[in-house]
Protein backbone atom coordinates (compact mmCIF):
# COMPACT_ATOMS: atom_id res chain seq x y z
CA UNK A 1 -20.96 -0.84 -80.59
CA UNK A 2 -20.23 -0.85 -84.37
CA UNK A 3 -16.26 -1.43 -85.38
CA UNK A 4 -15.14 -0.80 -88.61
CA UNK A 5 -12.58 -2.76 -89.92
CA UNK A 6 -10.43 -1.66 -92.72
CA UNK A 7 -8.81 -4.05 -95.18
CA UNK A 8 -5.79 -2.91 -97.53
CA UNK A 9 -5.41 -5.14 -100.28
CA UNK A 10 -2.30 -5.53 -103.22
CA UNK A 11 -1.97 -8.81 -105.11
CA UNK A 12 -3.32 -11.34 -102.48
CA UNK A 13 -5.14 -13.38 -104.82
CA UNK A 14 -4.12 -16.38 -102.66
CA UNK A 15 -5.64 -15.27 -99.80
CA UNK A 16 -8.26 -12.40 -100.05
CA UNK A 17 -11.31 -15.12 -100.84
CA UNK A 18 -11.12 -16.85 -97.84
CA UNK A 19 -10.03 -13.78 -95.61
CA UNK A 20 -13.37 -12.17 -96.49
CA UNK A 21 -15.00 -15.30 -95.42
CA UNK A 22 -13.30 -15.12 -92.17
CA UNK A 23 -13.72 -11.63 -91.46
CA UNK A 24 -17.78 -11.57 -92.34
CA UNK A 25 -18.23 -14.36 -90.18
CA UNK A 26 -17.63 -11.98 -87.16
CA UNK A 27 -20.43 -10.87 -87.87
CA UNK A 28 -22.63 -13.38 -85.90
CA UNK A 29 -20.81 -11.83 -82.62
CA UNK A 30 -20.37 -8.44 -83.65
CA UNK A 31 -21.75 -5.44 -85.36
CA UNK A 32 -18.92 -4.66 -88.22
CA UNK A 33 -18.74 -2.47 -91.31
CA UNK A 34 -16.54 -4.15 -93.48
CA UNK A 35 -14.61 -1.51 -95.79
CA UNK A 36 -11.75 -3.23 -98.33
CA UNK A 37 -9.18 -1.35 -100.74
CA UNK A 38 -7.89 -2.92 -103.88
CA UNK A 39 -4.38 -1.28 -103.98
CA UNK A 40 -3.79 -1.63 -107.82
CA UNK A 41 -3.38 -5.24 -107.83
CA UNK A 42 -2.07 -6.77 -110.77
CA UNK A 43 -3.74 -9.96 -109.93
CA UNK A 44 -7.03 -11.57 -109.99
CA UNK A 45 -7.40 -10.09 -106.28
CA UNK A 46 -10.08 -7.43 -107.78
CA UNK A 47 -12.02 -10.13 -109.41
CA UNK A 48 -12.06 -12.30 -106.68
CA UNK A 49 -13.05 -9.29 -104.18
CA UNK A 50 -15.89 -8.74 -106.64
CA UNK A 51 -17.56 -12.15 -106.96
CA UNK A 52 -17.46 -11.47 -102.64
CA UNK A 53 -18.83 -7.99 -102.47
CA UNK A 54 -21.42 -9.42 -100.88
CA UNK A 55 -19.38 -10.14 -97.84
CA UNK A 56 -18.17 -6.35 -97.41
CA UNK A 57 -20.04 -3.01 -97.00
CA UNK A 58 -17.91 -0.64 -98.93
CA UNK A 59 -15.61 -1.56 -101.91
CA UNK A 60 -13.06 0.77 -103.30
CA UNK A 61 -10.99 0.33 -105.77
CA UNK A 62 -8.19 2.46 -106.69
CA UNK A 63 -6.41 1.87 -110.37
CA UNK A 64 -3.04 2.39 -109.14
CA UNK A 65 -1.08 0.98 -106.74
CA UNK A 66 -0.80 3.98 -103.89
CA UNK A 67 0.78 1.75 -101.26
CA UNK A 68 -1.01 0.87 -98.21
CA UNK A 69 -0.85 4.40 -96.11
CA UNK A 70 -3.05 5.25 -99.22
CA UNK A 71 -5.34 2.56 -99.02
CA UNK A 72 -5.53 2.90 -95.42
CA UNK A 73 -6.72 6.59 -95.89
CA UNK A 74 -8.80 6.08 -98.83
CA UNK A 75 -10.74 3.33 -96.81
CA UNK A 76 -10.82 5.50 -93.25
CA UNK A 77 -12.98 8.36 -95.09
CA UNK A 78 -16.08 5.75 -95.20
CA UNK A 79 -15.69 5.03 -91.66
CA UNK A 80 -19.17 4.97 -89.39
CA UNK A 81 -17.83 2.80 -87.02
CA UNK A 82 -17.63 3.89 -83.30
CA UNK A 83 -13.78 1.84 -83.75
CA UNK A 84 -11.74 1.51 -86.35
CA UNK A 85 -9.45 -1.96 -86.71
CA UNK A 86 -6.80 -2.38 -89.45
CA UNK A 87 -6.95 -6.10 -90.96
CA UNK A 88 -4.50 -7.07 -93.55
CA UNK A 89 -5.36 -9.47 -96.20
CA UNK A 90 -2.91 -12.12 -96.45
CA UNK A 91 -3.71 -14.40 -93.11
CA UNK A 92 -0.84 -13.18 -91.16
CA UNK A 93 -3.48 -12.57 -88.42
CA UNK A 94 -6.35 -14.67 -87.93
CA UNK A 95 -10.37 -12.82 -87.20
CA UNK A 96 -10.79 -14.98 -84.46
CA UNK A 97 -9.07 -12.88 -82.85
CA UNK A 98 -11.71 -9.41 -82.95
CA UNK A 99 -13.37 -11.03 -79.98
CA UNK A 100 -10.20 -10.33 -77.62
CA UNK A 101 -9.94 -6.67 -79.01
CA UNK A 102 -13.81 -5.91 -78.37
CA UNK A 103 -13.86 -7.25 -75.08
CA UNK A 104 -11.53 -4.90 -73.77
CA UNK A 105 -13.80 -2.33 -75.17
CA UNK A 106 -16.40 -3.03 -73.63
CA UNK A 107 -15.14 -4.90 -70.34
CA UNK A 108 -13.07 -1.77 -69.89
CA UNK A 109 -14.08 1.28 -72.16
CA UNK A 110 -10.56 0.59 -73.84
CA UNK A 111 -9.94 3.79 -76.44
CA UNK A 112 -6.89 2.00 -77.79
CA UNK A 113 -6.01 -1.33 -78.10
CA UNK A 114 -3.05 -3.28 -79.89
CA UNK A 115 -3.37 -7.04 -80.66
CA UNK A 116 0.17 -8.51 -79.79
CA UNK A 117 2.17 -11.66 -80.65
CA UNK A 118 4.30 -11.43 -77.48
CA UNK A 119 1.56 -11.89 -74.81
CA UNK A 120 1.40 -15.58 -74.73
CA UNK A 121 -0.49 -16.53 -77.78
CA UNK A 122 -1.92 -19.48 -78.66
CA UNK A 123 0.65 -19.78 -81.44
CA UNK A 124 3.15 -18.10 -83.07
CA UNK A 125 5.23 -18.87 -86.36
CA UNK A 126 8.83 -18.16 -85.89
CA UNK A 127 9.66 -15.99 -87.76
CA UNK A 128 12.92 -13.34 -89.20
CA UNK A 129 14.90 -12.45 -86.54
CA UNK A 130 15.88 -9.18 -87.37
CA UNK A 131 12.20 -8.49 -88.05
CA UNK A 132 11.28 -9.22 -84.39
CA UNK A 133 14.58 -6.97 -83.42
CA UNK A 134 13.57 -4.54 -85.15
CA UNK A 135 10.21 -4.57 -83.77
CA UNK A 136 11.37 -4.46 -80.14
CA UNK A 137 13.30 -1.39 -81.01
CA UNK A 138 10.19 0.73 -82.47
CA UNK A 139 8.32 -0.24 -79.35
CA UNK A 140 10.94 0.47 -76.83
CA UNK A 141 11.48 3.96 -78.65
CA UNK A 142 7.44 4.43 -79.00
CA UNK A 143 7.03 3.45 -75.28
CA UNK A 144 10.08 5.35 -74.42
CA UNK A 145 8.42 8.51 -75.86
CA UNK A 146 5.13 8.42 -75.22
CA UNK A 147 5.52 6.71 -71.50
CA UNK A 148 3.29 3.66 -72.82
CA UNK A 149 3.97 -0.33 -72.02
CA UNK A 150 3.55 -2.01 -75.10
CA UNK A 151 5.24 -5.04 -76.36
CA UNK A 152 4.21 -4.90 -79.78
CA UNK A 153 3.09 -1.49 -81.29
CA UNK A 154 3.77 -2.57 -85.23
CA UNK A 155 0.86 -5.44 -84.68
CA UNK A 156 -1.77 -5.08 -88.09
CA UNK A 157 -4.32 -5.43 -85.37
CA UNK A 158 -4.50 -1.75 -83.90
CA UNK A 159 -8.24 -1.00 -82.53
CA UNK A 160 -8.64 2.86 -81.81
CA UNK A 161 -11.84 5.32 -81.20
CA UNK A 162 -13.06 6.63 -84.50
CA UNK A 163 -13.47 9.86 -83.09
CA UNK A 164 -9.28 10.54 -81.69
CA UNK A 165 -8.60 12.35 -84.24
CA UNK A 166 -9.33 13.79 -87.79
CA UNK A 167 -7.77 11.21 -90.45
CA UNK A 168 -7.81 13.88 -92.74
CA UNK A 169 -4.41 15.18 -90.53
CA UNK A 170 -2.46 12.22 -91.64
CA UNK A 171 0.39 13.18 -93.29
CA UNK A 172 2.14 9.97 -94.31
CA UNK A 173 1.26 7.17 -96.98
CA UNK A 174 3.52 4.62 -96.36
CA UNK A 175 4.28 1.71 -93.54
CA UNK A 176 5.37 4.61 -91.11
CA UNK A 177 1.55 5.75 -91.06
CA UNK A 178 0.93 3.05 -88.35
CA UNK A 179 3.28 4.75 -85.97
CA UNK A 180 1.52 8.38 -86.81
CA UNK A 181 -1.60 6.67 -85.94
CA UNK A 182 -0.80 5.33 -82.92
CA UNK A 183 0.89 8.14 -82.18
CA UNK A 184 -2.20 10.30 -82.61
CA UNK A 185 -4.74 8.00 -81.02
CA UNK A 186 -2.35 8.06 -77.58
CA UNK A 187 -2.05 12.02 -77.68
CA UNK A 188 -5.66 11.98 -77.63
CA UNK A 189 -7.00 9.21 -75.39
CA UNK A 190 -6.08 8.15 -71.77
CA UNK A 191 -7.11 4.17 -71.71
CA UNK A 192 -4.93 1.97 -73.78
CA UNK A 193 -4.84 -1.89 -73.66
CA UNK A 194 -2.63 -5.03 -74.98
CA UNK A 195 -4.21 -8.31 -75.74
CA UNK A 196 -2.75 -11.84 -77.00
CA UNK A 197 -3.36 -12.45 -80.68
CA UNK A 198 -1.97 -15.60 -82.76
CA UNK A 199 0.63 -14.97 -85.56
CA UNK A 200 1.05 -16.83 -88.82
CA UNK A 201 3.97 -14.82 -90.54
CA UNK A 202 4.76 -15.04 -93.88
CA UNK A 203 8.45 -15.28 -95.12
CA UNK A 204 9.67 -12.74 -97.99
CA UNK A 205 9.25 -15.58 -99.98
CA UNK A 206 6.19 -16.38 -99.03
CA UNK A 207 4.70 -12.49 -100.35
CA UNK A 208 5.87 -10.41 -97.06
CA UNK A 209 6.31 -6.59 -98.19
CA UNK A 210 7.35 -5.23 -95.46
CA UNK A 211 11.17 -4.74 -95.35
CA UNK A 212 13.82 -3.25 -92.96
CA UNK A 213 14.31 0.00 -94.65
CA UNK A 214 11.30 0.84 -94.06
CA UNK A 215 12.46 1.30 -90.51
CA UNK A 216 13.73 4.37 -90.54
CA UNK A 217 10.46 6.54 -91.83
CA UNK A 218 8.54 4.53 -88.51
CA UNK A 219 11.63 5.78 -86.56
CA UNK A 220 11.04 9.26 -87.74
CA UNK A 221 7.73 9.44 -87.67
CA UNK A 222 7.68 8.55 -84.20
CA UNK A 223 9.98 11.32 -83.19
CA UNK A 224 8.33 13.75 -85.15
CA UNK A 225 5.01 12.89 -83.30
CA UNK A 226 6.19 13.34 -79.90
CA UNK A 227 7.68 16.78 -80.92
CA UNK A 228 4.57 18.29 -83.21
């Protein structure tokens, strides 16, 4: 089985080094193609992605920052992976972790499978309240309709069959692209499974980008999958 694991990268000059590191050293377990995006970072995240190209399989490198929908689409049209797993850059969620995800593949011919941070993980950094609310509400709503279980469907670590769906479909750029993901990969596949990851969340502070406006395109994007 060969999973390939896309990386979105904008300014994470803190942490894309040692991410890399983490991420290659799957390898010993696990047959990965390792595809990063440099988002336009103003940073020296480029530079430090290229004294570690040796440590990924595909490098691309977009001038401008096209936010990470972008990236994410950009990076899924080099896919040759039988899987596809998102990984985001800044340490939030720790590659340990691939080994849960890929056993359910292969223990159970899983076609989908979210990581989540509400399954009794080893750890989990407490973190903005209204974040988590607003979390619970996406996944109720998402579970709701699409008569699915999960605790935790905005996890980075979503693990889905390369061959669901077309990723040239994908209509949306932005943080709401998870949801049309998902969204597709369930329409399209019948075995779906939740596994206990480990959480280190940053704080705004701290570089999270996220923010709670960006709520409402996930809310519509959800709805306007179940519909079309």
């Amino acid at each position: 089985m060969k999973y390939s694991i896309i990386i979105p990268v904008f300014n994470e000059e803190e942490t894309v080094e040692k991410l890399l590191k983490k991420v290659n050293k799957q390898r010993e377990n696990f047959n990965l193609e390792i595809i990063i995006i440099n988002d336009g970072s103003t940073d020296s995240t480029k530079e430090l992605i290229i004294k570690n190209e040796n440590l990924v399989d595909h490098f691309i490198d977009s001038e401008t920052n096209i936010g990470k929908g972008g990236a994410v689409k950009k990076g899924l049209k080099f896919v040759t992976g039988d899987y596809v797993l998102f990984q985001d850059a800044d340490l939030e969620y720790d590659p340990s972790d691939f080994g849960k995800i890929f056993n359910a593949i292969e223990q159970f011919e899983a076609e989908v499978v979210i990581g989540s941070r509400f399954l009794s993980p080893e750890y989990t950094r407490v973190y903005n309240y209204f974040h988590k609310k607003g979390n619970l509400f996406i996944t109720g709503l998402f579970n709701l309709l699409f008569n699915t279980t999960f605790t935790d469907i905005y996890s980075c670590y979503l693990c889905f069959k390369s061959d669901l769906f077309k990723f040239e479909t994908l209509k949306t750029k932005g943080w709401e692209q998870h949801a049309e993901i998902l969204a597709e990969s369930i329409k399209n596949s019948s075995v779906y499974y939740e596994v206990p990851i480990s959480y280190s969340g940053r704080t705004f502070e701290e570089g999270k980008k996220i923010r709670g406006r960006h709520v409402f395109k996930v809310i519509f994007t959800i709805i306007r999958k179940k519909l079309f």
